[in-house]
C-alpha atoms as a PDB file:
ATOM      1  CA  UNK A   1       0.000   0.000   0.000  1.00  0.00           C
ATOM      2  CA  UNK A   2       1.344   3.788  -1.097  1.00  0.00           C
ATOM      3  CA  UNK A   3       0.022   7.132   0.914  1.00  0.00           C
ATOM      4  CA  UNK A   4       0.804   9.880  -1.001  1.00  0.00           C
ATOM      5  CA  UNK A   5       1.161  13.246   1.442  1.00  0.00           C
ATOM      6  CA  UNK A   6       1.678  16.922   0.050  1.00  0.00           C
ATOM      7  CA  UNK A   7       2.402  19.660   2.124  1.00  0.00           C
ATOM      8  CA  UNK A   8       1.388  23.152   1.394  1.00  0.00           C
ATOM      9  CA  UNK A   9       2.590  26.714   3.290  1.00  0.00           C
ATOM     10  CA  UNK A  10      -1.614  28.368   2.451  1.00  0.00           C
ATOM     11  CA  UNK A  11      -0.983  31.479   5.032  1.00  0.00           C
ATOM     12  CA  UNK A  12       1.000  32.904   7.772  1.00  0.00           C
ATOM     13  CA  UNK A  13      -1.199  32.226  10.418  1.00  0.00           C
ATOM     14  CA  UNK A  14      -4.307  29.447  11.171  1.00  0.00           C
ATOM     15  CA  UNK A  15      -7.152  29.999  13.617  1.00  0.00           C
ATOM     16  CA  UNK A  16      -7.317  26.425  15.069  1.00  0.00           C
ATOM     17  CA  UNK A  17      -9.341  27.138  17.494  1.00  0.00           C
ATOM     18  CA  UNK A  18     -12.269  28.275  15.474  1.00  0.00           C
ATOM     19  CA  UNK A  19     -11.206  25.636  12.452  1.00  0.00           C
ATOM     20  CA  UNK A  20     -11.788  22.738  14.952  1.00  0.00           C
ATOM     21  CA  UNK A  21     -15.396  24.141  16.202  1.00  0.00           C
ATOM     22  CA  UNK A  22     -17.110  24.326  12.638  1.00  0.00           C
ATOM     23  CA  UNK A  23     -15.082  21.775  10.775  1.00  0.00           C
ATOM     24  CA  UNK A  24     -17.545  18.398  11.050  1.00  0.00           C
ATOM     25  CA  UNK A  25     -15.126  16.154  12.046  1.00  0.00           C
ATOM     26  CA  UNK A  26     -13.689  14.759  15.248  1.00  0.00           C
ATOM     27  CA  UNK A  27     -10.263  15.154  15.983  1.00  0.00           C
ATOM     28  CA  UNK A  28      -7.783  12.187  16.283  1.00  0.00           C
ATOM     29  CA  UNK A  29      -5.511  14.705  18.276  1.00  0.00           C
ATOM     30  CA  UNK A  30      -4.485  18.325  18.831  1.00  0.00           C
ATOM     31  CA  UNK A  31      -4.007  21.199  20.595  1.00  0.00           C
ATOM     32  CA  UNK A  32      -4.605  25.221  20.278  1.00  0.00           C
ATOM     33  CA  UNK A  33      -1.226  25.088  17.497  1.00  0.00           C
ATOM     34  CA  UNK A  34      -2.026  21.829  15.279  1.00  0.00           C
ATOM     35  CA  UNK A  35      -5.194  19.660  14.765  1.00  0.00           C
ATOM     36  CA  UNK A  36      -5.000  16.194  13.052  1.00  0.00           C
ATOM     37  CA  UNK A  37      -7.837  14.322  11.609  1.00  0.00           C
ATOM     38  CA  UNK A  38      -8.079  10.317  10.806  1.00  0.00           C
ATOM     39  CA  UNK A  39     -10.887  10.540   8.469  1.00  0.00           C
ATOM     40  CA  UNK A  40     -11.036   6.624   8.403  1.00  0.00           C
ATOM     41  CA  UNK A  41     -14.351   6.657   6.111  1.00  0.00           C
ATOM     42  CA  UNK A  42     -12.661   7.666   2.772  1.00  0.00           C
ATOM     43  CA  UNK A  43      -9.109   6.465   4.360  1.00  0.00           C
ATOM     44  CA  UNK A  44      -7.670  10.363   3.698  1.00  0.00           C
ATOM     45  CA  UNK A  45      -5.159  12.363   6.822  1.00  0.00           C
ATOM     46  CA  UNK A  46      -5.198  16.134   7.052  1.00  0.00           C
ATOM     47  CA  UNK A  47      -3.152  17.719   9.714  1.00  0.00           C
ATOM     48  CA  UNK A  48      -3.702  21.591   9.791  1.00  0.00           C
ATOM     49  CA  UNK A  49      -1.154  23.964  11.519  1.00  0.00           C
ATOM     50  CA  UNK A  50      -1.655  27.385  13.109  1.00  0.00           C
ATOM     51  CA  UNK A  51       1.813  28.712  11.134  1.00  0.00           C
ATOM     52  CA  UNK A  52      -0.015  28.260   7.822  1.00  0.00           C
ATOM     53  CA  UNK A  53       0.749  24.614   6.538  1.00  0.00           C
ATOM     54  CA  UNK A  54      -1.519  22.158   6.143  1.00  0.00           C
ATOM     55  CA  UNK A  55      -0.737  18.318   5.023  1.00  0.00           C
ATOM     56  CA  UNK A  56      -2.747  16.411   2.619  1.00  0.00           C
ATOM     57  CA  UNK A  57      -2.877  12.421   2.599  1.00  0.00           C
ATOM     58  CA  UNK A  58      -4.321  10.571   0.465  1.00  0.00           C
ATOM     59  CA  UNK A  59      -6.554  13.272  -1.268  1.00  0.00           C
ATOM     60  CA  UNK A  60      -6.933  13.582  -4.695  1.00  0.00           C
ATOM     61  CA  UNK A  61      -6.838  16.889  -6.782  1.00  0.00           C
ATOM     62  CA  UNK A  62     -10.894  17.289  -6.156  1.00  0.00           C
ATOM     63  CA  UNK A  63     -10.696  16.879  -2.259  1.00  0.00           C
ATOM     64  CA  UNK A  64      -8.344  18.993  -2.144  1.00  0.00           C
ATOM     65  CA  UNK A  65      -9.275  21.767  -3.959  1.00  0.00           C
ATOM     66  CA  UNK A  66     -12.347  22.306  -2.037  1.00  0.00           C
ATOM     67  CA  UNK A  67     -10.864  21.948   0.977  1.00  0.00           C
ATOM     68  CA  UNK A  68      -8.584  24.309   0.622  1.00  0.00           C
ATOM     69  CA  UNK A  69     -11.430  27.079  -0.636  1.00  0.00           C
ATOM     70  CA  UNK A  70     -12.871  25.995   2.769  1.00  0.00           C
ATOM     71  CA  UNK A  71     -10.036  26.707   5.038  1.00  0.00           C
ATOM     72  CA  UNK A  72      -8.886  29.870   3.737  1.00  0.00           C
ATOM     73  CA  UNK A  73     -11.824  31.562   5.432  1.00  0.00           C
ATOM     74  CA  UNK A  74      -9.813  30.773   8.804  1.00  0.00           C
ATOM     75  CA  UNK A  75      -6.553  31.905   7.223  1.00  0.00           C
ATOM     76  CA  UNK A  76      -4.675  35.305   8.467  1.00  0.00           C
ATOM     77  CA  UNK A  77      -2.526  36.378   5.436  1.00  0.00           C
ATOM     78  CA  UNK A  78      -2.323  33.996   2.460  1.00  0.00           C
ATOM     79  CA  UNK A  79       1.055  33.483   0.796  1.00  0.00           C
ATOM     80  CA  UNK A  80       1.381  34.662  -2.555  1.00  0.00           C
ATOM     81  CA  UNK A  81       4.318  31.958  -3.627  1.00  0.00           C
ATOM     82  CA  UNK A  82       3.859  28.776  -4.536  1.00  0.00           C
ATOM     83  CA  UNK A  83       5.475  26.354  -1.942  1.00  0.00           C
ATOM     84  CA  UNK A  84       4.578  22.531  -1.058  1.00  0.00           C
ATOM     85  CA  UNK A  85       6.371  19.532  -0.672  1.00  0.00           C
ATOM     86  CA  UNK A  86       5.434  15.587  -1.558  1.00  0.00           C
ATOM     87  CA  UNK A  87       6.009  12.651   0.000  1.00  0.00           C
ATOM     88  CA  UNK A  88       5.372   8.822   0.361  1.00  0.00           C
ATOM     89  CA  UNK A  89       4.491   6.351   2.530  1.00  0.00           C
ATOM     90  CA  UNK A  90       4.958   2.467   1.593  1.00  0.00           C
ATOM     91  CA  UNK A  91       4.463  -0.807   3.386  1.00  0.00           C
ATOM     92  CA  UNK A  92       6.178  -3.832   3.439  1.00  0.00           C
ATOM     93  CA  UNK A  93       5.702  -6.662   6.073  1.00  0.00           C
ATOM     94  CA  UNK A  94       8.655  -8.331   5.295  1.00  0.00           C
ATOM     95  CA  UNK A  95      10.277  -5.416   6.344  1.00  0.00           C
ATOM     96  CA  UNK A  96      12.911  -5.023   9.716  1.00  0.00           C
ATOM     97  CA  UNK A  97      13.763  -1.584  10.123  1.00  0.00           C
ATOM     98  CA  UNK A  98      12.038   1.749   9.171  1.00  0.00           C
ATOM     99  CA  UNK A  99      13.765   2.788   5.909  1.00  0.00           C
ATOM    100  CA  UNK A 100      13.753   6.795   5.399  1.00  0.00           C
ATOM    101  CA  UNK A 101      14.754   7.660   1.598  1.00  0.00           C
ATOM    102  CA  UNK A 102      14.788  11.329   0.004  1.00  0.00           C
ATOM    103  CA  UNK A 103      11.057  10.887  -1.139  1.00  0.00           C
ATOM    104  CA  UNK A 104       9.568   8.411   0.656  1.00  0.00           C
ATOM    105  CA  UNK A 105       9.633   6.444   3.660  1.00  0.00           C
ATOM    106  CA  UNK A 106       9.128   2.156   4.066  1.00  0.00           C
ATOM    107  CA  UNK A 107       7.317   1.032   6.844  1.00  0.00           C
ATOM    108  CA  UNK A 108       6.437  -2.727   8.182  1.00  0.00           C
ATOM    109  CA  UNK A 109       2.769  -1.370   8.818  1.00  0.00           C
ATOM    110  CA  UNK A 110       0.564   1.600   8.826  1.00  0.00           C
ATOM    111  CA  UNK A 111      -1.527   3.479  11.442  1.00  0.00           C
ATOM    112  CA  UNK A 112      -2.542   6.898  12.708  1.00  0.00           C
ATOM    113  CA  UNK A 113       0.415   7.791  15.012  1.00  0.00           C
ATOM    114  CA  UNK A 114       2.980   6.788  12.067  1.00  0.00           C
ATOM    115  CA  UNK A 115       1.023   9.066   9.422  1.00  0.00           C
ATOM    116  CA  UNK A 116       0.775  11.729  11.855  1.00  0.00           C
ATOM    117  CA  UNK A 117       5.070  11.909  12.234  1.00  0.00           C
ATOM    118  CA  UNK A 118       5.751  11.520   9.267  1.00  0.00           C
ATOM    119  CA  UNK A 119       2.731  14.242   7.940  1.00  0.00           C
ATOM    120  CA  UNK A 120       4.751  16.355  10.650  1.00  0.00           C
ATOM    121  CA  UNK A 121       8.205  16.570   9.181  1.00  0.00           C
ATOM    122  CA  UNK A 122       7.039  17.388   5.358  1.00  0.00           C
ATOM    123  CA  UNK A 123       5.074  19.881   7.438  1.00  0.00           C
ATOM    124  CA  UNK A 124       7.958  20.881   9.435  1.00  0.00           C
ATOM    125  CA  UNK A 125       9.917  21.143   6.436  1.00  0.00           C
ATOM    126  CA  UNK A 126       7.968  23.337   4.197  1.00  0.00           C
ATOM    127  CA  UNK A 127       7.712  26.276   6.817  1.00  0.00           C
ATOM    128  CA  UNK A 128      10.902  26.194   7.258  1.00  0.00           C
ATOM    129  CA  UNK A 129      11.294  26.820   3.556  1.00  0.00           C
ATOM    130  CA  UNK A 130       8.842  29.331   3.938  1.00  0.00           C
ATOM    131  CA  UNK A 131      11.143  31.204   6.141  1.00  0.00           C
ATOM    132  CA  UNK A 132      14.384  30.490   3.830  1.00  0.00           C
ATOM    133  CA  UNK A 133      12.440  32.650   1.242  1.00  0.00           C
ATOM    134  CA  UNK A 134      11.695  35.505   3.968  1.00  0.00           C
ATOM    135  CA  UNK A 135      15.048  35.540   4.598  1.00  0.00           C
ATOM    136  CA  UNK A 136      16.721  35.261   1.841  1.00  0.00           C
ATOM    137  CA  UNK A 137      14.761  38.233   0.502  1.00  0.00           C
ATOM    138  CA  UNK A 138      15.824  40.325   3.288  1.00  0.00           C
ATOM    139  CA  UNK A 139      19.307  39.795   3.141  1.00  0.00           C
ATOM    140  CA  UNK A 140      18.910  40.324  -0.939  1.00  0.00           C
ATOM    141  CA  UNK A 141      17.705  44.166   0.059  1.00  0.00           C
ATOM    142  CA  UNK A 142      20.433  44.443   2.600  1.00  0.00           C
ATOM    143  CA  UNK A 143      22.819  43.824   0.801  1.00  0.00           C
ATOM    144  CA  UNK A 144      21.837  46.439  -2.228  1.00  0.00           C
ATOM    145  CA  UNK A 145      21.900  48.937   0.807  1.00  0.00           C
ATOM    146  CA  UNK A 146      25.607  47.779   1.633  1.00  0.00           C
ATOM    147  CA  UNK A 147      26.492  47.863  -2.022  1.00  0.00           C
ATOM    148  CA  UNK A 148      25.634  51.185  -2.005  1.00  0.00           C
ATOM    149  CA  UNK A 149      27.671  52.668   0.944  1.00  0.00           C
ATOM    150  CA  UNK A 150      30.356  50.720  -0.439  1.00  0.00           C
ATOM    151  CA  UNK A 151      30.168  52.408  -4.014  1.00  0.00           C
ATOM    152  CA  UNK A 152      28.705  55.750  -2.655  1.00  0.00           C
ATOM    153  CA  UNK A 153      29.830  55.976   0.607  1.00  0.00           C
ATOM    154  CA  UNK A 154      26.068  56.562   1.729  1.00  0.00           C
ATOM    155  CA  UNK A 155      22.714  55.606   2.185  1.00  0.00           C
ATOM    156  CA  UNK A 156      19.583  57.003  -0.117  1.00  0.00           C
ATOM    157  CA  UNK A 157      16.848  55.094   1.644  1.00  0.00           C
ATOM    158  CA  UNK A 158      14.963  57.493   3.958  1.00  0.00           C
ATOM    159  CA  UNK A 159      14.629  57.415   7.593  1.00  0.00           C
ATOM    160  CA  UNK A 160      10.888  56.214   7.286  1.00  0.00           C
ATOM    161  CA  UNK A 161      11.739  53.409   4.846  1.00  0.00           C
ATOM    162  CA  UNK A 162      14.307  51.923   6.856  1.00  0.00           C
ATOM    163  CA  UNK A 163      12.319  52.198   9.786  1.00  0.00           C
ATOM    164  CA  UNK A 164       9.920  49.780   7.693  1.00  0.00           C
ATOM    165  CA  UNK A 165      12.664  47.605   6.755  1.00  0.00           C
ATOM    166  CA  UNK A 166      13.328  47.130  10.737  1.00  0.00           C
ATOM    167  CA  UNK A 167       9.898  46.751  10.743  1.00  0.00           C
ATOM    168  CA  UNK A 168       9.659  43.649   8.788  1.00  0.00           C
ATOM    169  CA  UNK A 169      13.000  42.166   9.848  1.00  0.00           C
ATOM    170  CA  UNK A 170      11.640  42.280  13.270  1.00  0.00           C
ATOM    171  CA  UNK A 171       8.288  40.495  11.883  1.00  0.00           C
ATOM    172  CA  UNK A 172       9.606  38.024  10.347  1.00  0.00           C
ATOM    173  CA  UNK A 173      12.092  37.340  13.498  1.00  0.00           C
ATOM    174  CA  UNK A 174       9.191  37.171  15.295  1.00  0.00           C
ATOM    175  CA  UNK A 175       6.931  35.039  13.652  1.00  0.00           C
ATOM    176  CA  UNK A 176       9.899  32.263  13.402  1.00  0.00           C
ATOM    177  CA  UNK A 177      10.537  32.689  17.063  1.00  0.00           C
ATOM    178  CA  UNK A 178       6.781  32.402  18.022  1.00  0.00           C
ATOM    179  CA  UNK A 179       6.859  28.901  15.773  1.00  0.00           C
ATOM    180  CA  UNK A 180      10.002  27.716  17.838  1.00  0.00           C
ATOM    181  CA  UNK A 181       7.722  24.948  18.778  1.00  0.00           C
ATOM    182  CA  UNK A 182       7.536  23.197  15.331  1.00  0.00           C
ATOM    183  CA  UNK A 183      10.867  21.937  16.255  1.00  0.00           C
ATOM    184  CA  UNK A 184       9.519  20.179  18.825  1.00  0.00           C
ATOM    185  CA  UNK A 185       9.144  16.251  19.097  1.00  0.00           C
ATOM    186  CA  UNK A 186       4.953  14.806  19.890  1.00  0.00           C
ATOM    187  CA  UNK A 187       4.631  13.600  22.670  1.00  0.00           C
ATOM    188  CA  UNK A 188       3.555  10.417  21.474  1.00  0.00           C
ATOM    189  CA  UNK A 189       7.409   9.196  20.606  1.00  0.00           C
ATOM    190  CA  UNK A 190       8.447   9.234  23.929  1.00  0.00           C
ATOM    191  CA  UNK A 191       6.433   6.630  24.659  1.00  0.00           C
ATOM    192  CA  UNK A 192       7.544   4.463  21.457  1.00  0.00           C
ATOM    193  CA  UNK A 193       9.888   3.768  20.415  1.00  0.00           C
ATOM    194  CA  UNK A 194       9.583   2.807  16.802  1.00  0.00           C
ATOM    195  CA  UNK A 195       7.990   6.106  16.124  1.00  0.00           C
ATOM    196  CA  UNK A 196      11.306   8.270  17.823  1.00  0.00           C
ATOM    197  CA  UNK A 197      13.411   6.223  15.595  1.00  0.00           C
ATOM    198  CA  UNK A 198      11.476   7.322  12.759  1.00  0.00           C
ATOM    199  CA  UNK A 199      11.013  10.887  13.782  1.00  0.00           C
ATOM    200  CA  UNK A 200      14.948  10.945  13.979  1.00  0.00           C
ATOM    201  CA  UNK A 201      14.971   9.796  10.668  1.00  0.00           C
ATOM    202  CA  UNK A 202      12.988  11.609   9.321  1.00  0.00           C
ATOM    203  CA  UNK A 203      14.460  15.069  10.836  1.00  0.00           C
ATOM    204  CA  UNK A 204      17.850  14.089   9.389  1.00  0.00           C
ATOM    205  CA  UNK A 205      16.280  13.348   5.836  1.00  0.00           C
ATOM    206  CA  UNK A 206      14.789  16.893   6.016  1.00  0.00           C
ATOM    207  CA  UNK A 207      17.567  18.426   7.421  1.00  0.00           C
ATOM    208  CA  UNK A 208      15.136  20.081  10.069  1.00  0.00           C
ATOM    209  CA  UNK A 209      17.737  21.073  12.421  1.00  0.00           C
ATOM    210  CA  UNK A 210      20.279  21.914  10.287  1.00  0.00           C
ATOM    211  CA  UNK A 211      18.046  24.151   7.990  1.00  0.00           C
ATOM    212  CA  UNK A 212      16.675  25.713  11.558  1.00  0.00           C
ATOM    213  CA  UNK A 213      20.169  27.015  12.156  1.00  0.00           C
ATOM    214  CA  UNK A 214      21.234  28.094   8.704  1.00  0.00           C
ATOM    215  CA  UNK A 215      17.863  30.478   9.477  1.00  0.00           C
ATOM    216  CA  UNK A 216      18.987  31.772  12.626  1.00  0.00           C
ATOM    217  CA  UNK A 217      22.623  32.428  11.107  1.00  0.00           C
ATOM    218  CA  UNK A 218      20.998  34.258   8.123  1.00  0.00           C
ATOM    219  CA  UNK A 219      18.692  36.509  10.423  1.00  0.00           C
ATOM    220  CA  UNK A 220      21.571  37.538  12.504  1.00  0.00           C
ATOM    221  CA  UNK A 221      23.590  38.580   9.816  1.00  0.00           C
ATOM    222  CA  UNK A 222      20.679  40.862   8.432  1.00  0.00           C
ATOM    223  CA  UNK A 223      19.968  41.939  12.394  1.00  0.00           C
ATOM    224  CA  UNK A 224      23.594  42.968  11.547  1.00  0.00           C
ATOM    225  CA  UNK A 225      23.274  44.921   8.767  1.00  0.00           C
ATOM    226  CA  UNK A 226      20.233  46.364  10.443  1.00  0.00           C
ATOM    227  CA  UNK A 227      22.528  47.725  13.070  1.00  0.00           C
ATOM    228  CA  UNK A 228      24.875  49.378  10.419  1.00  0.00           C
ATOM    229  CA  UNK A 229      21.933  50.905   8.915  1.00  0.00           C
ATOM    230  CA  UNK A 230      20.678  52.418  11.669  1.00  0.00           C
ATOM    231  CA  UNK A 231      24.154  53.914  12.675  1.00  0.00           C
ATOM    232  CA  UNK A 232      24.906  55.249   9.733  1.00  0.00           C
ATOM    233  CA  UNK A 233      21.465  56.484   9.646  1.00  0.00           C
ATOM    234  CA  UNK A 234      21.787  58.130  13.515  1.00  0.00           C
ATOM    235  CA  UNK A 235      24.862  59.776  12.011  1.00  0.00           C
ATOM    236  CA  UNK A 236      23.467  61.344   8.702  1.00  0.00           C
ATOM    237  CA  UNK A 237      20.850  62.658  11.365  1.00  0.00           C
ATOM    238  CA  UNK A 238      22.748  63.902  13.858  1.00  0.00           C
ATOM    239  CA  UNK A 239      24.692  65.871  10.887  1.00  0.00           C
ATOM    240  CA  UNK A 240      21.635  67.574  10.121  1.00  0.00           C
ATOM    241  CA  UNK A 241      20.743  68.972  13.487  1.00  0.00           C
ATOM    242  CA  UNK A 242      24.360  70.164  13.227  1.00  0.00           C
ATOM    243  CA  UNK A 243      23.846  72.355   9.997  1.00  0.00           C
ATOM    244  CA  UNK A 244      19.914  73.499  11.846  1.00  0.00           C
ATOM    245  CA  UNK A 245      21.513  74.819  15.025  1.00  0.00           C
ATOM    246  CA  UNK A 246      23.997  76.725  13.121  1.00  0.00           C
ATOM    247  CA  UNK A 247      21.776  78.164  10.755  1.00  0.00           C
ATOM    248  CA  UNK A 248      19.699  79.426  13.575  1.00  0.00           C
ATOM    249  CA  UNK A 249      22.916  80.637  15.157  1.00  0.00           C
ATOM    250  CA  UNK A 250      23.692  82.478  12.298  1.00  0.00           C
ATOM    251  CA  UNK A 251      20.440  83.889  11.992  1.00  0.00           C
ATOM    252  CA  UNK A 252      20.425  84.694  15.640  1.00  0.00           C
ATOM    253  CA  UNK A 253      23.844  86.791  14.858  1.00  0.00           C
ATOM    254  CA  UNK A 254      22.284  88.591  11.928  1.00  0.00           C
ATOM    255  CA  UNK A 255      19.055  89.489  13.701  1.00  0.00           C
ATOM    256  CA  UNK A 256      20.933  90.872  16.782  1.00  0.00           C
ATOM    257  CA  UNK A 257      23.328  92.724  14.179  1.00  0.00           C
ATOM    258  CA  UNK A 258      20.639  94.817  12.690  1.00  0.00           C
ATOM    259  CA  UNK A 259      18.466  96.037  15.004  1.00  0.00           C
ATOM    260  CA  UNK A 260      21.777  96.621  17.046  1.00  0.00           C
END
């Protein structure tokens, strides 16, 4: 038996909470970040997470069309790009060991708790190259910026553009910090061991950890740049007061002059 599972980044932000009250379906688990659903009738998996992904298995295009048209009316800012990532399941009973490959995984048999991990880490792995893209389009404007005080020996953007800059550096910062948790191991490995061994697996095939890093590297070099901005910035400021209080010196002078 194959499950097919496709992972799609829909919008920033999920209201779970009011998903899980009007969607007709009970819950096989979740909490207030992540719901996931065994719909058992029509043998299909949906997981749904409040960071904007949601993981398809076993729907076709149909199913998932509509659903989708469904659940962005609980969706806070949909994402423009296109990003989604497939995946596989396959059984074998004569199998001894999980076996993780690049685009699919081998298991000895199938159930919820198995879908559900691996339906996490091509989750897991598609917000994090959600964030890659953020990123990598910030550091893409910085670095015009720092080719320009290199070539100029200045900065053109205005103070109120680079405050919005900042702005969204900080945002995006923010929004990756507040989804620290998607990192995090279910609790339902703990308690078997089977399913940590494939979690593990299937982090390292992803690269989860790694990629999480290489993300925190790239927003500290732009928190960086940021701070050379904003210096240089302070500075071009602070050299314009100069010029205003002598100006009104030197008017000051000139008034007292002539009526003296």
């Amino acid at each position: 038996m194959e499950i097919r599972i496709e992972a799609i980044q829909i919008a920033e932000l999920f209201n779970i909470k009011k998903f899980r009250a009007e969607f007709r379906a009970e819950a096989f688990s979740g909490s207030t970040s992540e719901v996931f659903y065994a719909l058992t009738e029509n043998n299909r998996y949906l997981y749904i997470f409040d960071y904007g992904v949601i993981v398809f298995a076993n729907y076709d295009a149909v199913a998932k069309s509509e659903f989708l048209q469904f659940v962005k009316n609980y969706a806070t800012t949909l994402v423009a790009i296109d990003l989604s990532e497939e995946y596989r399941i396959n059984t074998d009973e004569k199998l001894l060991k999980v076996l993780v490959k690049n685009d699919y995984v081998t298991v000895q048999q199938m159930d919820s708790s198995l879908l559900r991990i691996v339906m996490l880490n091509v989750g897991q792995s598609v917000a994090l190259e959600y964030y890659e893209v953020l990123t990598n389009d910030l550091i893409s404007s910085s670095k015009h910026y720092i080719l320009e005080l290199e070539h100029r020996g200045k900065l053109s953007i205005s103070k109120t553009n680079l405050l919005k800059y900042i702005g969204k550096v900080l945002n995006v910062k923010n929004s990756i910090v507040d989804n620290l948790y998607i990192l995090d191991d279910p609790n339902l490995v703990w308690d078997n061991e089977e399913l940590n061994l494939l979690n593990r697996h299937l982090k390292a095939n992803f690269d989860i950890n790694t990629r999480f890093k290489d993300l925190d590297y790239r927003l500290q070099i732009v928190e960086d740049n940021l701070t050379l901005f904003t210096d240089v910035l302070n500075v071009r400021e602070s050299n314009r007061l100069e010029w205003i209080i002598i100006i009104l010196i030197l008017i000051e002078i000139m008034i007292a002059l002539f009526f003296h």
